[in-house]
PDB file of N, CA and C in Angstrom:
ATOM      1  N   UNK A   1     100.452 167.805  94.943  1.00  0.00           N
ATOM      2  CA  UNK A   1     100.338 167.126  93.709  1.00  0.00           C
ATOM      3  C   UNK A   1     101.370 166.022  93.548  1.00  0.00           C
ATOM      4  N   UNK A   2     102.836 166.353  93.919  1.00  0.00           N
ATOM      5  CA  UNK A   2     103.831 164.965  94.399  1.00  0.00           C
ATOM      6  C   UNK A   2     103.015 163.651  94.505  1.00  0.00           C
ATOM      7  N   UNK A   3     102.432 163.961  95.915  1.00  0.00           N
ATOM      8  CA  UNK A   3     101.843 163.401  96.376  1.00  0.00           C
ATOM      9  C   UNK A   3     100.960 161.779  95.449  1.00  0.00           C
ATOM     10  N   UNK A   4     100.510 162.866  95.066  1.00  0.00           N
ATOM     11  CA  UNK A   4      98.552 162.214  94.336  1.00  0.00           C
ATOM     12  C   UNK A   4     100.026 161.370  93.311  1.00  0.00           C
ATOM     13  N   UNK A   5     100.720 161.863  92.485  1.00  0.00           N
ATOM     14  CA  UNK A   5     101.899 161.102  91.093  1.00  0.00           C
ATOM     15  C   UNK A   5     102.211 160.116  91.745  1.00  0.00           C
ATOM     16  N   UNK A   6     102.628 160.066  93.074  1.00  0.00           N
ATOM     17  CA  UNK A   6     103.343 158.866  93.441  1.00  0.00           C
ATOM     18  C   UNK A   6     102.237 157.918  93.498  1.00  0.00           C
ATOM     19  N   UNK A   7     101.364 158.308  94.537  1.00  0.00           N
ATOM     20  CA  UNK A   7      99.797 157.482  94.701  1.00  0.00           C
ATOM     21  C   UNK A   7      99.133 156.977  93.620  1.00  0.00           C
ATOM     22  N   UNK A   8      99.483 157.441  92.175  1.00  0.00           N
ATOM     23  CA  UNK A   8      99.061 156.873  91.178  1.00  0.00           C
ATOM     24  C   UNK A   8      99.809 156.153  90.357  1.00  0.00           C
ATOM     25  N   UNK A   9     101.124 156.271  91.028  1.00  0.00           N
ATOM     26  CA  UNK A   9     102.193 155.607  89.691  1.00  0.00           C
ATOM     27  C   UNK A   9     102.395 153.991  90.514  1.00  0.00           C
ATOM     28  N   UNK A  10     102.195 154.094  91.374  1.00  0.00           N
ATOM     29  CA  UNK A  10     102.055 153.065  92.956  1.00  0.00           C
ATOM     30  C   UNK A  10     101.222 151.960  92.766  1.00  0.00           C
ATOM     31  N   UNK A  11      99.753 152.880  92.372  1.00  0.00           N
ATOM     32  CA  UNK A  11      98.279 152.334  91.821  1.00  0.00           C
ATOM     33  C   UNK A  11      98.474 151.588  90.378  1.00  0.00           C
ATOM     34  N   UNK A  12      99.389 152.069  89.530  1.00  0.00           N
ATOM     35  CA  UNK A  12      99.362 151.678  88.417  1.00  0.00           C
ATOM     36  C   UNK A  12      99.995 150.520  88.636  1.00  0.00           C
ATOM     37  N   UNK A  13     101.521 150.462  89.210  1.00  0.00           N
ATOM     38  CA  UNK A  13     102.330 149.283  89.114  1.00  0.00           C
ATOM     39  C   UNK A  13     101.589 148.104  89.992  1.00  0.00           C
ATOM     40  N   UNK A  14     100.584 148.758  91.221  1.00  0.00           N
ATOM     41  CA  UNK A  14     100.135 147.251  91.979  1.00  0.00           C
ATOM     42  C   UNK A  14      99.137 147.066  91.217  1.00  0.00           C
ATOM     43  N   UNK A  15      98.502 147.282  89.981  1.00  0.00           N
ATOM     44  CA  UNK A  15      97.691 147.176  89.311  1.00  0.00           C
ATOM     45  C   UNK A  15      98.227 146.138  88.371  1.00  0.00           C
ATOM     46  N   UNK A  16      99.410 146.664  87.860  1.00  0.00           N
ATOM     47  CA  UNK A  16      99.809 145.835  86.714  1.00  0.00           C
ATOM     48  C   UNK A  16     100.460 144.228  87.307  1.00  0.00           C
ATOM     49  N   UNK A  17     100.595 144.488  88.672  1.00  0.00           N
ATOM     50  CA  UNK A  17     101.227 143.436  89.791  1.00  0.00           C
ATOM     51  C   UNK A  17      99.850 142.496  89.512  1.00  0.00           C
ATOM     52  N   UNK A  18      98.983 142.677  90.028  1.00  0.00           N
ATOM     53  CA  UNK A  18      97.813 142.181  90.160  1.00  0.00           C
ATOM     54  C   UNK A  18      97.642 141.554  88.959  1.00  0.00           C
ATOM     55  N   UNK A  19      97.173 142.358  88.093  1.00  0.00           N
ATOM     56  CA  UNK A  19      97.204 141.651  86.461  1.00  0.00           C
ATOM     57  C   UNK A  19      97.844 140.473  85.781  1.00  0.00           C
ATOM     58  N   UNK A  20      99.322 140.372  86.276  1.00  0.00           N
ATOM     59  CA  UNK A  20      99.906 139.714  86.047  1.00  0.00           C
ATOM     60  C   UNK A  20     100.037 138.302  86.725  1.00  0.00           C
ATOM     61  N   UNK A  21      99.140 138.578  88.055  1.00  0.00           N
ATOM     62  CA  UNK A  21      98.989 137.748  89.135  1.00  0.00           C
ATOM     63  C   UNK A  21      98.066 136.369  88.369  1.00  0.00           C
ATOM     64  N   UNK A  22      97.109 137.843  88.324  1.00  0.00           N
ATOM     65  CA  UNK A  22      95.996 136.927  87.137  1.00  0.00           C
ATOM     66  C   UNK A  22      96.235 136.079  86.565  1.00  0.00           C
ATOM     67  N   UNK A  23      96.858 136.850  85.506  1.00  0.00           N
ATOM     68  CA  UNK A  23      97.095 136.078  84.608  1.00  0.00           C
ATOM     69  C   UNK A  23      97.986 134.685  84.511  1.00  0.00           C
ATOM     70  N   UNK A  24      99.016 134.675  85.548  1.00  0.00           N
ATOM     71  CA  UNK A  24      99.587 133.564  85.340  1.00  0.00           C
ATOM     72  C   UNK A  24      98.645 132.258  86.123  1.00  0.00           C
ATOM     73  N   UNK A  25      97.750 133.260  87.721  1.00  0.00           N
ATOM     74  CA  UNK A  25      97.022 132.196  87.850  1.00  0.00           C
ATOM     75  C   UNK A  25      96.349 131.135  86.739  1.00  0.00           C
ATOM     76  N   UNK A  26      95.896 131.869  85.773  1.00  0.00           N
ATOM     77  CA  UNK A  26      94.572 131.694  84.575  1.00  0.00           C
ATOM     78  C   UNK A  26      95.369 130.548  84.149  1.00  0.00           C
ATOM     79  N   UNK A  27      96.727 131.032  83.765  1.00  0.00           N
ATOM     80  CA  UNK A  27      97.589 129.683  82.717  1.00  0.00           C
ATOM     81  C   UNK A  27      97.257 128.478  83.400  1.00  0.00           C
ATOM     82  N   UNK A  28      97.977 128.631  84.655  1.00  0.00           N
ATOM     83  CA  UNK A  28      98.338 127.211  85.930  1.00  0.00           C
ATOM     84  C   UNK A  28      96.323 126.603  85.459  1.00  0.00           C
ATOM     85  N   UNK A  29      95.555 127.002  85.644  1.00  0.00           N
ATOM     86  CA  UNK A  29      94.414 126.576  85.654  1.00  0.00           C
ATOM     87  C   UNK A  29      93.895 126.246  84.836  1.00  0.00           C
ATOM     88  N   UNK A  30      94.607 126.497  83.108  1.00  0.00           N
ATOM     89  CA  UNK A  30      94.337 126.235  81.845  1.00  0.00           C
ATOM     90  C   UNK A  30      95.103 125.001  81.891  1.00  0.00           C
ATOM     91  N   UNK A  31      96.046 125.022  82.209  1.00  0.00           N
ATOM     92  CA  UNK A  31      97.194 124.137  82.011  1.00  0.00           C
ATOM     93  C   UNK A  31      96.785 122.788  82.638  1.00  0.00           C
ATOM     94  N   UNK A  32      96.119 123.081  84.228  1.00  0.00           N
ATOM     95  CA  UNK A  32      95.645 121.726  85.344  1.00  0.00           C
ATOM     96  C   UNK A  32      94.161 121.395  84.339  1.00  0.00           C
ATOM     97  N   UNK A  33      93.596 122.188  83.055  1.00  0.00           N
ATOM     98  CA  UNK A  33      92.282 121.808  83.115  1.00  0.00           C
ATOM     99  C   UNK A  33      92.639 120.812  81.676  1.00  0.00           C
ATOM    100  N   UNK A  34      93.821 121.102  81.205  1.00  0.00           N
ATOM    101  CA  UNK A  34      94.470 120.091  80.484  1.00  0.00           C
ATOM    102  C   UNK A  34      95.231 118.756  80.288  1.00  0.00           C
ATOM    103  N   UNK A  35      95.175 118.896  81.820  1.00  0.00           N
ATOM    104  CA  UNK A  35      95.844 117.304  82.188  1.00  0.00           C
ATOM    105  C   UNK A  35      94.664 116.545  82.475  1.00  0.00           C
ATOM    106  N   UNK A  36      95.051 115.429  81.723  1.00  0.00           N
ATOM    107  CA  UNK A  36      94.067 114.094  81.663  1.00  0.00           C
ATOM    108  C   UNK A  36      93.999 113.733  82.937  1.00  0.00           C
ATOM    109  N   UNK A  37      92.779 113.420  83.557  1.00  0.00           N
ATOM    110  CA  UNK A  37      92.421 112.902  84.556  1.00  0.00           C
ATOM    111  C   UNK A  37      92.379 111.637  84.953  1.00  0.00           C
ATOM    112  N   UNK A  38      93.338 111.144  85.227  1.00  0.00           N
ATOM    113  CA  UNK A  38      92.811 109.590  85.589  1.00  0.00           C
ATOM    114  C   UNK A  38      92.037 108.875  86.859  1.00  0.00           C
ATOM    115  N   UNK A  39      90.781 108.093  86.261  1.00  0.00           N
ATOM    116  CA  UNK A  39      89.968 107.744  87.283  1.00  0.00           C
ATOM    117  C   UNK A  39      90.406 106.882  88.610  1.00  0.00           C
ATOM    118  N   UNK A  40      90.409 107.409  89.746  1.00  0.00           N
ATOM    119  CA  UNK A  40      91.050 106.467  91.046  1.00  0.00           C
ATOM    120  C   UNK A  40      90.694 104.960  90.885  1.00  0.00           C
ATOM    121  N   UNK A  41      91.950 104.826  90.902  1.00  0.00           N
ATOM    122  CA  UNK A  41      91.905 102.997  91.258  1.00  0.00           C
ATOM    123  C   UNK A  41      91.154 102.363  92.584  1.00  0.00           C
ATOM    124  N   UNK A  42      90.149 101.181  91.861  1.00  0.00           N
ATOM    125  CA  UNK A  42      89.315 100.568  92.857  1.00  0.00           C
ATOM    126  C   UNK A  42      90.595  99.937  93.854  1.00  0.00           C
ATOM    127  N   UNK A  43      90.202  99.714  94.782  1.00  0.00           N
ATOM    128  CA  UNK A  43      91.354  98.472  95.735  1.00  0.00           C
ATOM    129  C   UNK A  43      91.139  97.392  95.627  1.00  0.00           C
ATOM    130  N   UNK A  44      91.675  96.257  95.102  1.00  0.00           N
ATOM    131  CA  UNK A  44      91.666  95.331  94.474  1.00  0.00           C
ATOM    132  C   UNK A  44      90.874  94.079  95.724  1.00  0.00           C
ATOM    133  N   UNK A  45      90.187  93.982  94.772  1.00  0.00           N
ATOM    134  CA  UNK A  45      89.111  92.373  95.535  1.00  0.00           C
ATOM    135  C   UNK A  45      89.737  91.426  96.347  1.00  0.00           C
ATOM    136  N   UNK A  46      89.982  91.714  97.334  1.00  0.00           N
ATOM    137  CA  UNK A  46      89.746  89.936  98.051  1.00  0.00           C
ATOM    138  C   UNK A  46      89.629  88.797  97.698  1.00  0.00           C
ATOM    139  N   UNK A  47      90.644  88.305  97.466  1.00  0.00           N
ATOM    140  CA  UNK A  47      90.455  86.854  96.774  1.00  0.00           C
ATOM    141  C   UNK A  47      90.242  85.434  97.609  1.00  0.00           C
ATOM    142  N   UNK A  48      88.934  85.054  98.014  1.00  0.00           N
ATOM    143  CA  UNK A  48      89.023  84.259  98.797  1.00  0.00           C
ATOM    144  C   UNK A  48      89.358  82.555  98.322  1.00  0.00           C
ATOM    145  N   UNK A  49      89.712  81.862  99.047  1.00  0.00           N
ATOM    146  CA  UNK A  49      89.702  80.623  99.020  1.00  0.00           C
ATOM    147  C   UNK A  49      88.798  79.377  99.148  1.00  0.00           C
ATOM    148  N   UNK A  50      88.195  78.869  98.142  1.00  0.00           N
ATOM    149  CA  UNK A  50      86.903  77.799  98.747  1.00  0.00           C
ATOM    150  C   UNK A  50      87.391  76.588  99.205  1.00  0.00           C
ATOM    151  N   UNK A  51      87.449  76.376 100.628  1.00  0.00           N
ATOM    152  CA  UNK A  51      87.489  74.932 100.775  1.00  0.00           C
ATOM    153  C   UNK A  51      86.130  74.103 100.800  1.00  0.00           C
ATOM    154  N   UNK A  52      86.523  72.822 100.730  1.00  0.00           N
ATOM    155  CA  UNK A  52      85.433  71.954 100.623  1.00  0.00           C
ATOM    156  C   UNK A  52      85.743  70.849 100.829  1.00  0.00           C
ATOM    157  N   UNK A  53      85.038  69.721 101.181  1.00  0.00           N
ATOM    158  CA  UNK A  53      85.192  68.266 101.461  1.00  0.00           C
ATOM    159  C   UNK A  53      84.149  67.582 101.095  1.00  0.00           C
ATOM    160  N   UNK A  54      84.512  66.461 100.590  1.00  0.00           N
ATOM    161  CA  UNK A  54      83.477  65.792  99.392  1.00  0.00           C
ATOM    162  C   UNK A  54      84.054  64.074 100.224  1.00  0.00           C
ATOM    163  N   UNK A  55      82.420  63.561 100.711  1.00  0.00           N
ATOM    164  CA  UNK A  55      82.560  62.182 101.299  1.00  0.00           C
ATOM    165  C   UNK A  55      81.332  61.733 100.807  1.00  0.00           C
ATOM    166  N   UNK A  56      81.895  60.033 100.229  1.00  0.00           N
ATOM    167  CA  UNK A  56      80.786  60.222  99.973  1.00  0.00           C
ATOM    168  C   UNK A  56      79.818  58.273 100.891  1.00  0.00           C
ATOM    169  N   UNK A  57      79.213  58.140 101.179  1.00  0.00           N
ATOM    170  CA  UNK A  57      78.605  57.129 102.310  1.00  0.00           C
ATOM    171  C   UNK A  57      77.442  56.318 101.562  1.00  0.00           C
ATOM    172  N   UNK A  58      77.971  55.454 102.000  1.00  0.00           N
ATOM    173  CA  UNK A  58      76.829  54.400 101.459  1.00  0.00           C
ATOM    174  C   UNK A  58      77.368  52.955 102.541  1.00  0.00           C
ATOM    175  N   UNK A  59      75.827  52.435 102.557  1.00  0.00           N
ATOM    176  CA  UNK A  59      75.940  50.962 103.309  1.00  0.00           C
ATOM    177  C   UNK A  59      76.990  51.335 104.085  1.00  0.00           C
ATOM    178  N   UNK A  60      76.797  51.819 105.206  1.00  0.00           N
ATOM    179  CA  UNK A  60      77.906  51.828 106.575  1.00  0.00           C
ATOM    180  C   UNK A  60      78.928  52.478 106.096  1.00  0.00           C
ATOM    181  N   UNK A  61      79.103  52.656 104.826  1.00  0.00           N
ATOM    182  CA  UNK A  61      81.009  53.377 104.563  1.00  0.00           C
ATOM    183  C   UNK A  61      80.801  54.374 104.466  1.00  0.00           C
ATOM    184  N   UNK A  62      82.218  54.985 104.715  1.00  0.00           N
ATOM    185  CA  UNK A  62      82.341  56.408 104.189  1.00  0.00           C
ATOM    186  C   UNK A  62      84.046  56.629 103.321  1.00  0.00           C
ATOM    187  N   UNK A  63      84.134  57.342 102.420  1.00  0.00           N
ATOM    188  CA  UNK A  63      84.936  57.869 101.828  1.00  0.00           C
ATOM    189  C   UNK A  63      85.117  59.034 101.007  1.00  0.00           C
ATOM    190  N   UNK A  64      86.203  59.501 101.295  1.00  0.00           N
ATOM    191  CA  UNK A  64      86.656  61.213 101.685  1.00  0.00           C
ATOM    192  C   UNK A  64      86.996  61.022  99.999  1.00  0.00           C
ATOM    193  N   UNK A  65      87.297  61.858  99.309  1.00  0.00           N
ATOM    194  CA  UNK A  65      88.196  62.546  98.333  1.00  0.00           C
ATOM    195  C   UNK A  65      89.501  61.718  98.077  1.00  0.00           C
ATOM    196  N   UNK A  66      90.123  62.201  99.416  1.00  0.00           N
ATOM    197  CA  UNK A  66      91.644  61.769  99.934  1.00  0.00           C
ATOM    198  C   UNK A  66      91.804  60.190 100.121  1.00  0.00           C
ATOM    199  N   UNK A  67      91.019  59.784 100.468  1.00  0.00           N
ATOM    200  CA  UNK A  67      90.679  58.314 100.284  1.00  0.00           C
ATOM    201  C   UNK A  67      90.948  57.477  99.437  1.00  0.00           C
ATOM    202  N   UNK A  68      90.121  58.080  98.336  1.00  0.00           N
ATOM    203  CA  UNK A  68      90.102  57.407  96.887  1.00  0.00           C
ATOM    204  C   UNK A  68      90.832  57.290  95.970  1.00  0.00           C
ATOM    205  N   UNK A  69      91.229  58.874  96.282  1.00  0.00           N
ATOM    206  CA  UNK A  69      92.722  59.068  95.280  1.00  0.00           C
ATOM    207  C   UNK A  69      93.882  58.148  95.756  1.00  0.00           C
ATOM    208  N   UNK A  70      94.079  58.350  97.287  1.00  0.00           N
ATOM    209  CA  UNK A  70      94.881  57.243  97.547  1.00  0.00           C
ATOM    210  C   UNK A  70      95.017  55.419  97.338  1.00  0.00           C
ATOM    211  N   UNK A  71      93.801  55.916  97.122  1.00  0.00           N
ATOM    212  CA  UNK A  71      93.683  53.877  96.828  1.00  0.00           C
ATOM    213  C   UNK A  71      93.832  53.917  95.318  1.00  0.00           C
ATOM    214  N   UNK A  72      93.295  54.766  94.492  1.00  0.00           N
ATOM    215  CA  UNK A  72      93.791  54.799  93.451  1.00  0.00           C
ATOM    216  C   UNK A  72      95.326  54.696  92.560  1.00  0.00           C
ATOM    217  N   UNK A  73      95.936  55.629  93.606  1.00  0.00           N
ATOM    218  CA  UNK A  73      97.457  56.008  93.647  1.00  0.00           C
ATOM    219  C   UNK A  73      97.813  54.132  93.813  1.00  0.00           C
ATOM    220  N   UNK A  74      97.641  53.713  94.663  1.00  0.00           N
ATOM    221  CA  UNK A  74      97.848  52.313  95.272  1.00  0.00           C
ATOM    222  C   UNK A  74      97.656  51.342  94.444  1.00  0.00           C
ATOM    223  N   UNK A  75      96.293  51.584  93.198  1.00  0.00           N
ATOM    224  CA  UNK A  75      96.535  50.611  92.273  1.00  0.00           C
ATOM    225  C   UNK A  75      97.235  50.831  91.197  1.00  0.00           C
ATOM    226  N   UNK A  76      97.131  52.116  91.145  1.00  0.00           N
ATOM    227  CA  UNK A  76      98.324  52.529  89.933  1.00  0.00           C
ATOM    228  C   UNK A  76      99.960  51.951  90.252  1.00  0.00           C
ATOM    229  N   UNK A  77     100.415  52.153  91.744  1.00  0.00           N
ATOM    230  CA  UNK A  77     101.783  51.593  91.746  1.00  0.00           C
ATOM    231  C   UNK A  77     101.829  49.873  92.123  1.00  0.00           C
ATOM    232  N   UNK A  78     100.581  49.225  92.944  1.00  0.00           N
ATOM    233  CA  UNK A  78     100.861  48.188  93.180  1.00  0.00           C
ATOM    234  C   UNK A  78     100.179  46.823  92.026  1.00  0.00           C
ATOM    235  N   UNK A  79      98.888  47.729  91.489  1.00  0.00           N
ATOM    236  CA  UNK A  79      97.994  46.071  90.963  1.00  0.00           C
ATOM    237  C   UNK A  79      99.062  46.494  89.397  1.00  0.00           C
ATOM    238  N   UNK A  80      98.885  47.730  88.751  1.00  0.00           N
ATOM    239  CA  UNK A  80      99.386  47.927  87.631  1.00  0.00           C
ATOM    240  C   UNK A  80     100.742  48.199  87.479  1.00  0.00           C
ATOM    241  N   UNK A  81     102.241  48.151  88.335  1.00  0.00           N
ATOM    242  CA  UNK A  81     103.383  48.152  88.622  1.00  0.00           C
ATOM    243  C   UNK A  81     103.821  49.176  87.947  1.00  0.00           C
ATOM    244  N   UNK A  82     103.431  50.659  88.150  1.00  0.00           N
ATOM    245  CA  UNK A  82     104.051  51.510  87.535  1.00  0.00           C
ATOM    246  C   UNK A  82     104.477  52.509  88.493  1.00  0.00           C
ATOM    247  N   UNK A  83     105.134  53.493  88.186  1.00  0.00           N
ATOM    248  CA  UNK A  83     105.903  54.179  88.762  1.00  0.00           C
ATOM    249  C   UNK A  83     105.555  55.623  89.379  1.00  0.00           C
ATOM    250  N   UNK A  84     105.108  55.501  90.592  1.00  0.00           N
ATOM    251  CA  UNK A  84     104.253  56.836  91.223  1.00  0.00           C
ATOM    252  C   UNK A  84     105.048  58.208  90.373  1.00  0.00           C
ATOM    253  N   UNK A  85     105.671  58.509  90.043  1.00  0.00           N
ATOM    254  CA  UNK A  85     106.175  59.540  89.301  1.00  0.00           C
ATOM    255  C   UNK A  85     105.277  59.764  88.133  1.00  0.00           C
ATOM    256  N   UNK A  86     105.001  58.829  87.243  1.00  0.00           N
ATOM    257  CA  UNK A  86     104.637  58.225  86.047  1.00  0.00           C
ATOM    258  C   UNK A  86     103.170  58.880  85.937  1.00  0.00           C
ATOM    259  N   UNK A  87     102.326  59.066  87.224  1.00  0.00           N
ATOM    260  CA  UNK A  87     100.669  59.364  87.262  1.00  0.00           C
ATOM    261  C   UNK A  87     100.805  60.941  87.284  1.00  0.00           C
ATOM    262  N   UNK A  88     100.245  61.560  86.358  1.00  0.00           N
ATOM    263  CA  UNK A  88      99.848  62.477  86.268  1.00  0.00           C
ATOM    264  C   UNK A  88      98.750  63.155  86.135  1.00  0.00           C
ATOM    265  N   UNK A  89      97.700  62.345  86.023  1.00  0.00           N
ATOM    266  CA  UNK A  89      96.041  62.735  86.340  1.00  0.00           C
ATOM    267  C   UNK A  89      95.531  61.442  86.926  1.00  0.00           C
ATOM    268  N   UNK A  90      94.271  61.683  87.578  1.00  0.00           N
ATOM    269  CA  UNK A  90      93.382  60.358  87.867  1.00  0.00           C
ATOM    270  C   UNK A  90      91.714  61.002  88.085  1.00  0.00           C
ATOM    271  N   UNK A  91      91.140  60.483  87.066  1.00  0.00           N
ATOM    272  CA  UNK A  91      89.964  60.799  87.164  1.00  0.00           C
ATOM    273  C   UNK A  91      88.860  59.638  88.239  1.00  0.00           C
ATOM    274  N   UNK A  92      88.270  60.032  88.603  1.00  0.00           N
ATOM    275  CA  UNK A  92      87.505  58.649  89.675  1.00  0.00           C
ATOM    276  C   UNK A  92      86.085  59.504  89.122  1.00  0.00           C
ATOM    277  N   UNK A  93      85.206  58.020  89.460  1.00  0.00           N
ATOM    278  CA  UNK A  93      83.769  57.888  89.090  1.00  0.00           C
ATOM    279  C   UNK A  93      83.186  57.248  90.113  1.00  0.00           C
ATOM    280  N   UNK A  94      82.579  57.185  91.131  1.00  0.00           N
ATOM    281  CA  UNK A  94      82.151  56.542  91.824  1.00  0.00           C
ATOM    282  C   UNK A  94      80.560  56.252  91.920  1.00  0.00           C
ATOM    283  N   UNK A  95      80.574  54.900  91.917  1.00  0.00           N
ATOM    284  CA  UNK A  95      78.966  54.382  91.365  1.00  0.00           C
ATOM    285  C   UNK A  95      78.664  53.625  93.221  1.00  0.00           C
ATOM    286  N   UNK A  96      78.013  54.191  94.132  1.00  0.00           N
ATOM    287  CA  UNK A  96      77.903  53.509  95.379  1.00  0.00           C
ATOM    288  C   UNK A  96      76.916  52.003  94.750  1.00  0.00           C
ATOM    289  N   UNK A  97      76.093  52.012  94.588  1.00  0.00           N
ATOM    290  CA  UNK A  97      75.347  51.308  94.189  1.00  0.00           C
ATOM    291  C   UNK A  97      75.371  49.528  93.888  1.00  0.00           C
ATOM    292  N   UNK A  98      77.093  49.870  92.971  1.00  0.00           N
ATOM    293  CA  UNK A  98      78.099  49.050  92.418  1.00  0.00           C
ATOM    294  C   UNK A  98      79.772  48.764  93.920  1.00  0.00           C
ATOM    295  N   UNK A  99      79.181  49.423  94.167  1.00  0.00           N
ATOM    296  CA  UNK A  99      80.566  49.555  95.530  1.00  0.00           C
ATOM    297  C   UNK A  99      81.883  49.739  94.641  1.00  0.00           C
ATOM    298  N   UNK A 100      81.668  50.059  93.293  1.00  0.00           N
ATOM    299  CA  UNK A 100      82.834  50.529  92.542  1.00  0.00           C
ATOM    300  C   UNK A 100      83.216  51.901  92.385  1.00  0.00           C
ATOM    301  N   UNK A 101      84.635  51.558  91.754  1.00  0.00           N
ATOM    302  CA  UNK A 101      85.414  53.193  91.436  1.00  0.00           C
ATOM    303  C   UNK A 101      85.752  53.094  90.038  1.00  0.00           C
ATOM    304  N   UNK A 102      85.142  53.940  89.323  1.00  0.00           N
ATOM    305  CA  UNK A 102      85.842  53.495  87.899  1.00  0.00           C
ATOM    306  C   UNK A 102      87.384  54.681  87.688  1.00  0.00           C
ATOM    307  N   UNK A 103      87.804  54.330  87.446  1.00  0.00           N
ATOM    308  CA  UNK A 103      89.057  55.461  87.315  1.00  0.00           C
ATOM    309  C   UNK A 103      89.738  55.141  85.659  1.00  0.00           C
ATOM    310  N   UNK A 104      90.198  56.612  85.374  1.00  0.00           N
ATOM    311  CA  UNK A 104      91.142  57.252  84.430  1.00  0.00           C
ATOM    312  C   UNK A 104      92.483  57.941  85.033  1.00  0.00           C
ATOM    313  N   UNK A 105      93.386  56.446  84.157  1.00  0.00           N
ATOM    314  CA  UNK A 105      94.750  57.142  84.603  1.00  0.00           C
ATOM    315  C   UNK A 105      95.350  58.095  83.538  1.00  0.00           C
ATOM    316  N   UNK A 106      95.916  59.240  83.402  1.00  0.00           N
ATOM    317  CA  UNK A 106      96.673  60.296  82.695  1.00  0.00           C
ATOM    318  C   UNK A 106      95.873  59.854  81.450  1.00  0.00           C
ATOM    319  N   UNK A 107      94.519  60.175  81.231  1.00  0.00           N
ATOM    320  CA  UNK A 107      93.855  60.574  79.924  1.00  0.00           C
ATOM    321  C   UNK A 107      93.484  58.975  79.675  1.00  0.00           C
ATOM    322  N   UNK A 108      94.312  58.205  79.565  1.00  0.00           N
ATOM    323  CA  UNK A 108      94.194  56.952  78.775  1.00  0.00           C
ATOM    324  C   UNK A 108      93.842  55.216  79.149  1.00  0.00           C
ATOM    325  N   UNK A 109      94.530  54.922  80.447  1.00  0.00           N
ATOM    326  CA  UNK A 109      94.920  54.179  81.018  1.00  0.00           C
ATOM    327  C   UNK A 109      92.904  54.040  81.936  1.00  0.00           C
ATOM    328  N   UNK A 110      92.267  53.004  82.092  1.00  0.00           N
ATOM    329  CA  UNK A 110      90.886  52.767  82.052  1.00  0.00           C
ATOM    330  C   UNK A 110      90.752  51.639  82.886  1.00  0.00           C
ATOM    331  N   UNK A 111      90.143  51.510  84.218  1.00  0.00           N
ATOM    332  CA  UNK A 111      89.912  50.356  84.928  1.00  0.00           C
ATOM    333  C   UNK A 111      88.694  50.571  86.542  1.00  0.00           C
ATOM    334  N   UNK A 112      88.896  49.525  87.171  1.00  0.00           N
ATOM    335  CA  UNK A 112      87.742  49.927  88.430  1.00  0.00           C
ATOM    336  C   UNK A 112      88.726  49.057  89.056  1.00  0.00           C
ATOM    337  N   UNK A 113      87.847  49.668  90.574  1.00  0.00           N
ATOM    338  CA  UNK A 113      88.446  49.028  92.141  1.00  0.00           C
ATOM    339  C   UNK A 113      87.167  49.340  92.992  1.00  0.00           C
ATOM    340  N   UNK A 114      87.263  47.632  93.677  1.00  0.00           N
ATOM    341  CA  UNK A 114      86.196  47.731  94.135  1.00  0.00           C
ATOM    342  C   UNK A 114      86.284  48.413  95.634  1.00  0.00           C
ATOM    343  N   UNK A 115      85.379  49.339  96.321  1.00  0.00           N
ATOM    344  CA  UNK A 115      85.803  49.940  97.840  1.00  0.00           C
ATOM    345  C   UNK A 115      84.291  49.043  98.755  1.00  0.00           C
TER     346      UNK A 115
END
């Protein structure tokens, strides 16, 4: 009969071992089912670069972008004597038709060159 008391007092405590096992598992799992989940971050897009080149041809010519602006730049410092620092925008219009450039210097400033 020793025996069987110990075997049951044994049974009881790995019982109450167990129980307790439980139970704290249960919390940890109450506790993880309470933390806000935040949705995984996408990996951010690829941002590519567009190049491009813009020429434009008429009657035997051709002229680039880089071209125009430069001749532009050229009348801004040489026909109109101002100060390459001084240009801060240049809008161009180009009419082939006319073999002209109409250009806008920094918003205001209004004239053509013929290419």
């Amino acid at each position: 009969m020793a025996a069987t008391k110990k075997t049951t007092k044994a049974a009881k405590v790995a019982e109450q071992a167990v129980e307790t096992v439980i139970e704290k598992v249960e919390e940890k799992a109450t506790a993880a089912d309470k933390v806000e989940k935040k949705p995984a971050k996408k990996p951010a897009a690829k941002k590519t670069t567009l190049k491009s080149t813009i020429s434009v041809q008429f009657a035997g010519k051709s002229y680039t972008n880089e071209d125009l602006v430069k001749i532009a730049k050229d009348v801004w410092q040489y026909d109109l004597k101002k100060e390459e620092k001084d240009l801060k925008s240049v809008d161009l219009y180009v009419k082939p038709e006319e073999s002209t450039v109409y250009y806008v210097f920094n918003g205001t400033e209004e004239g053509c060159f013929g290419i």
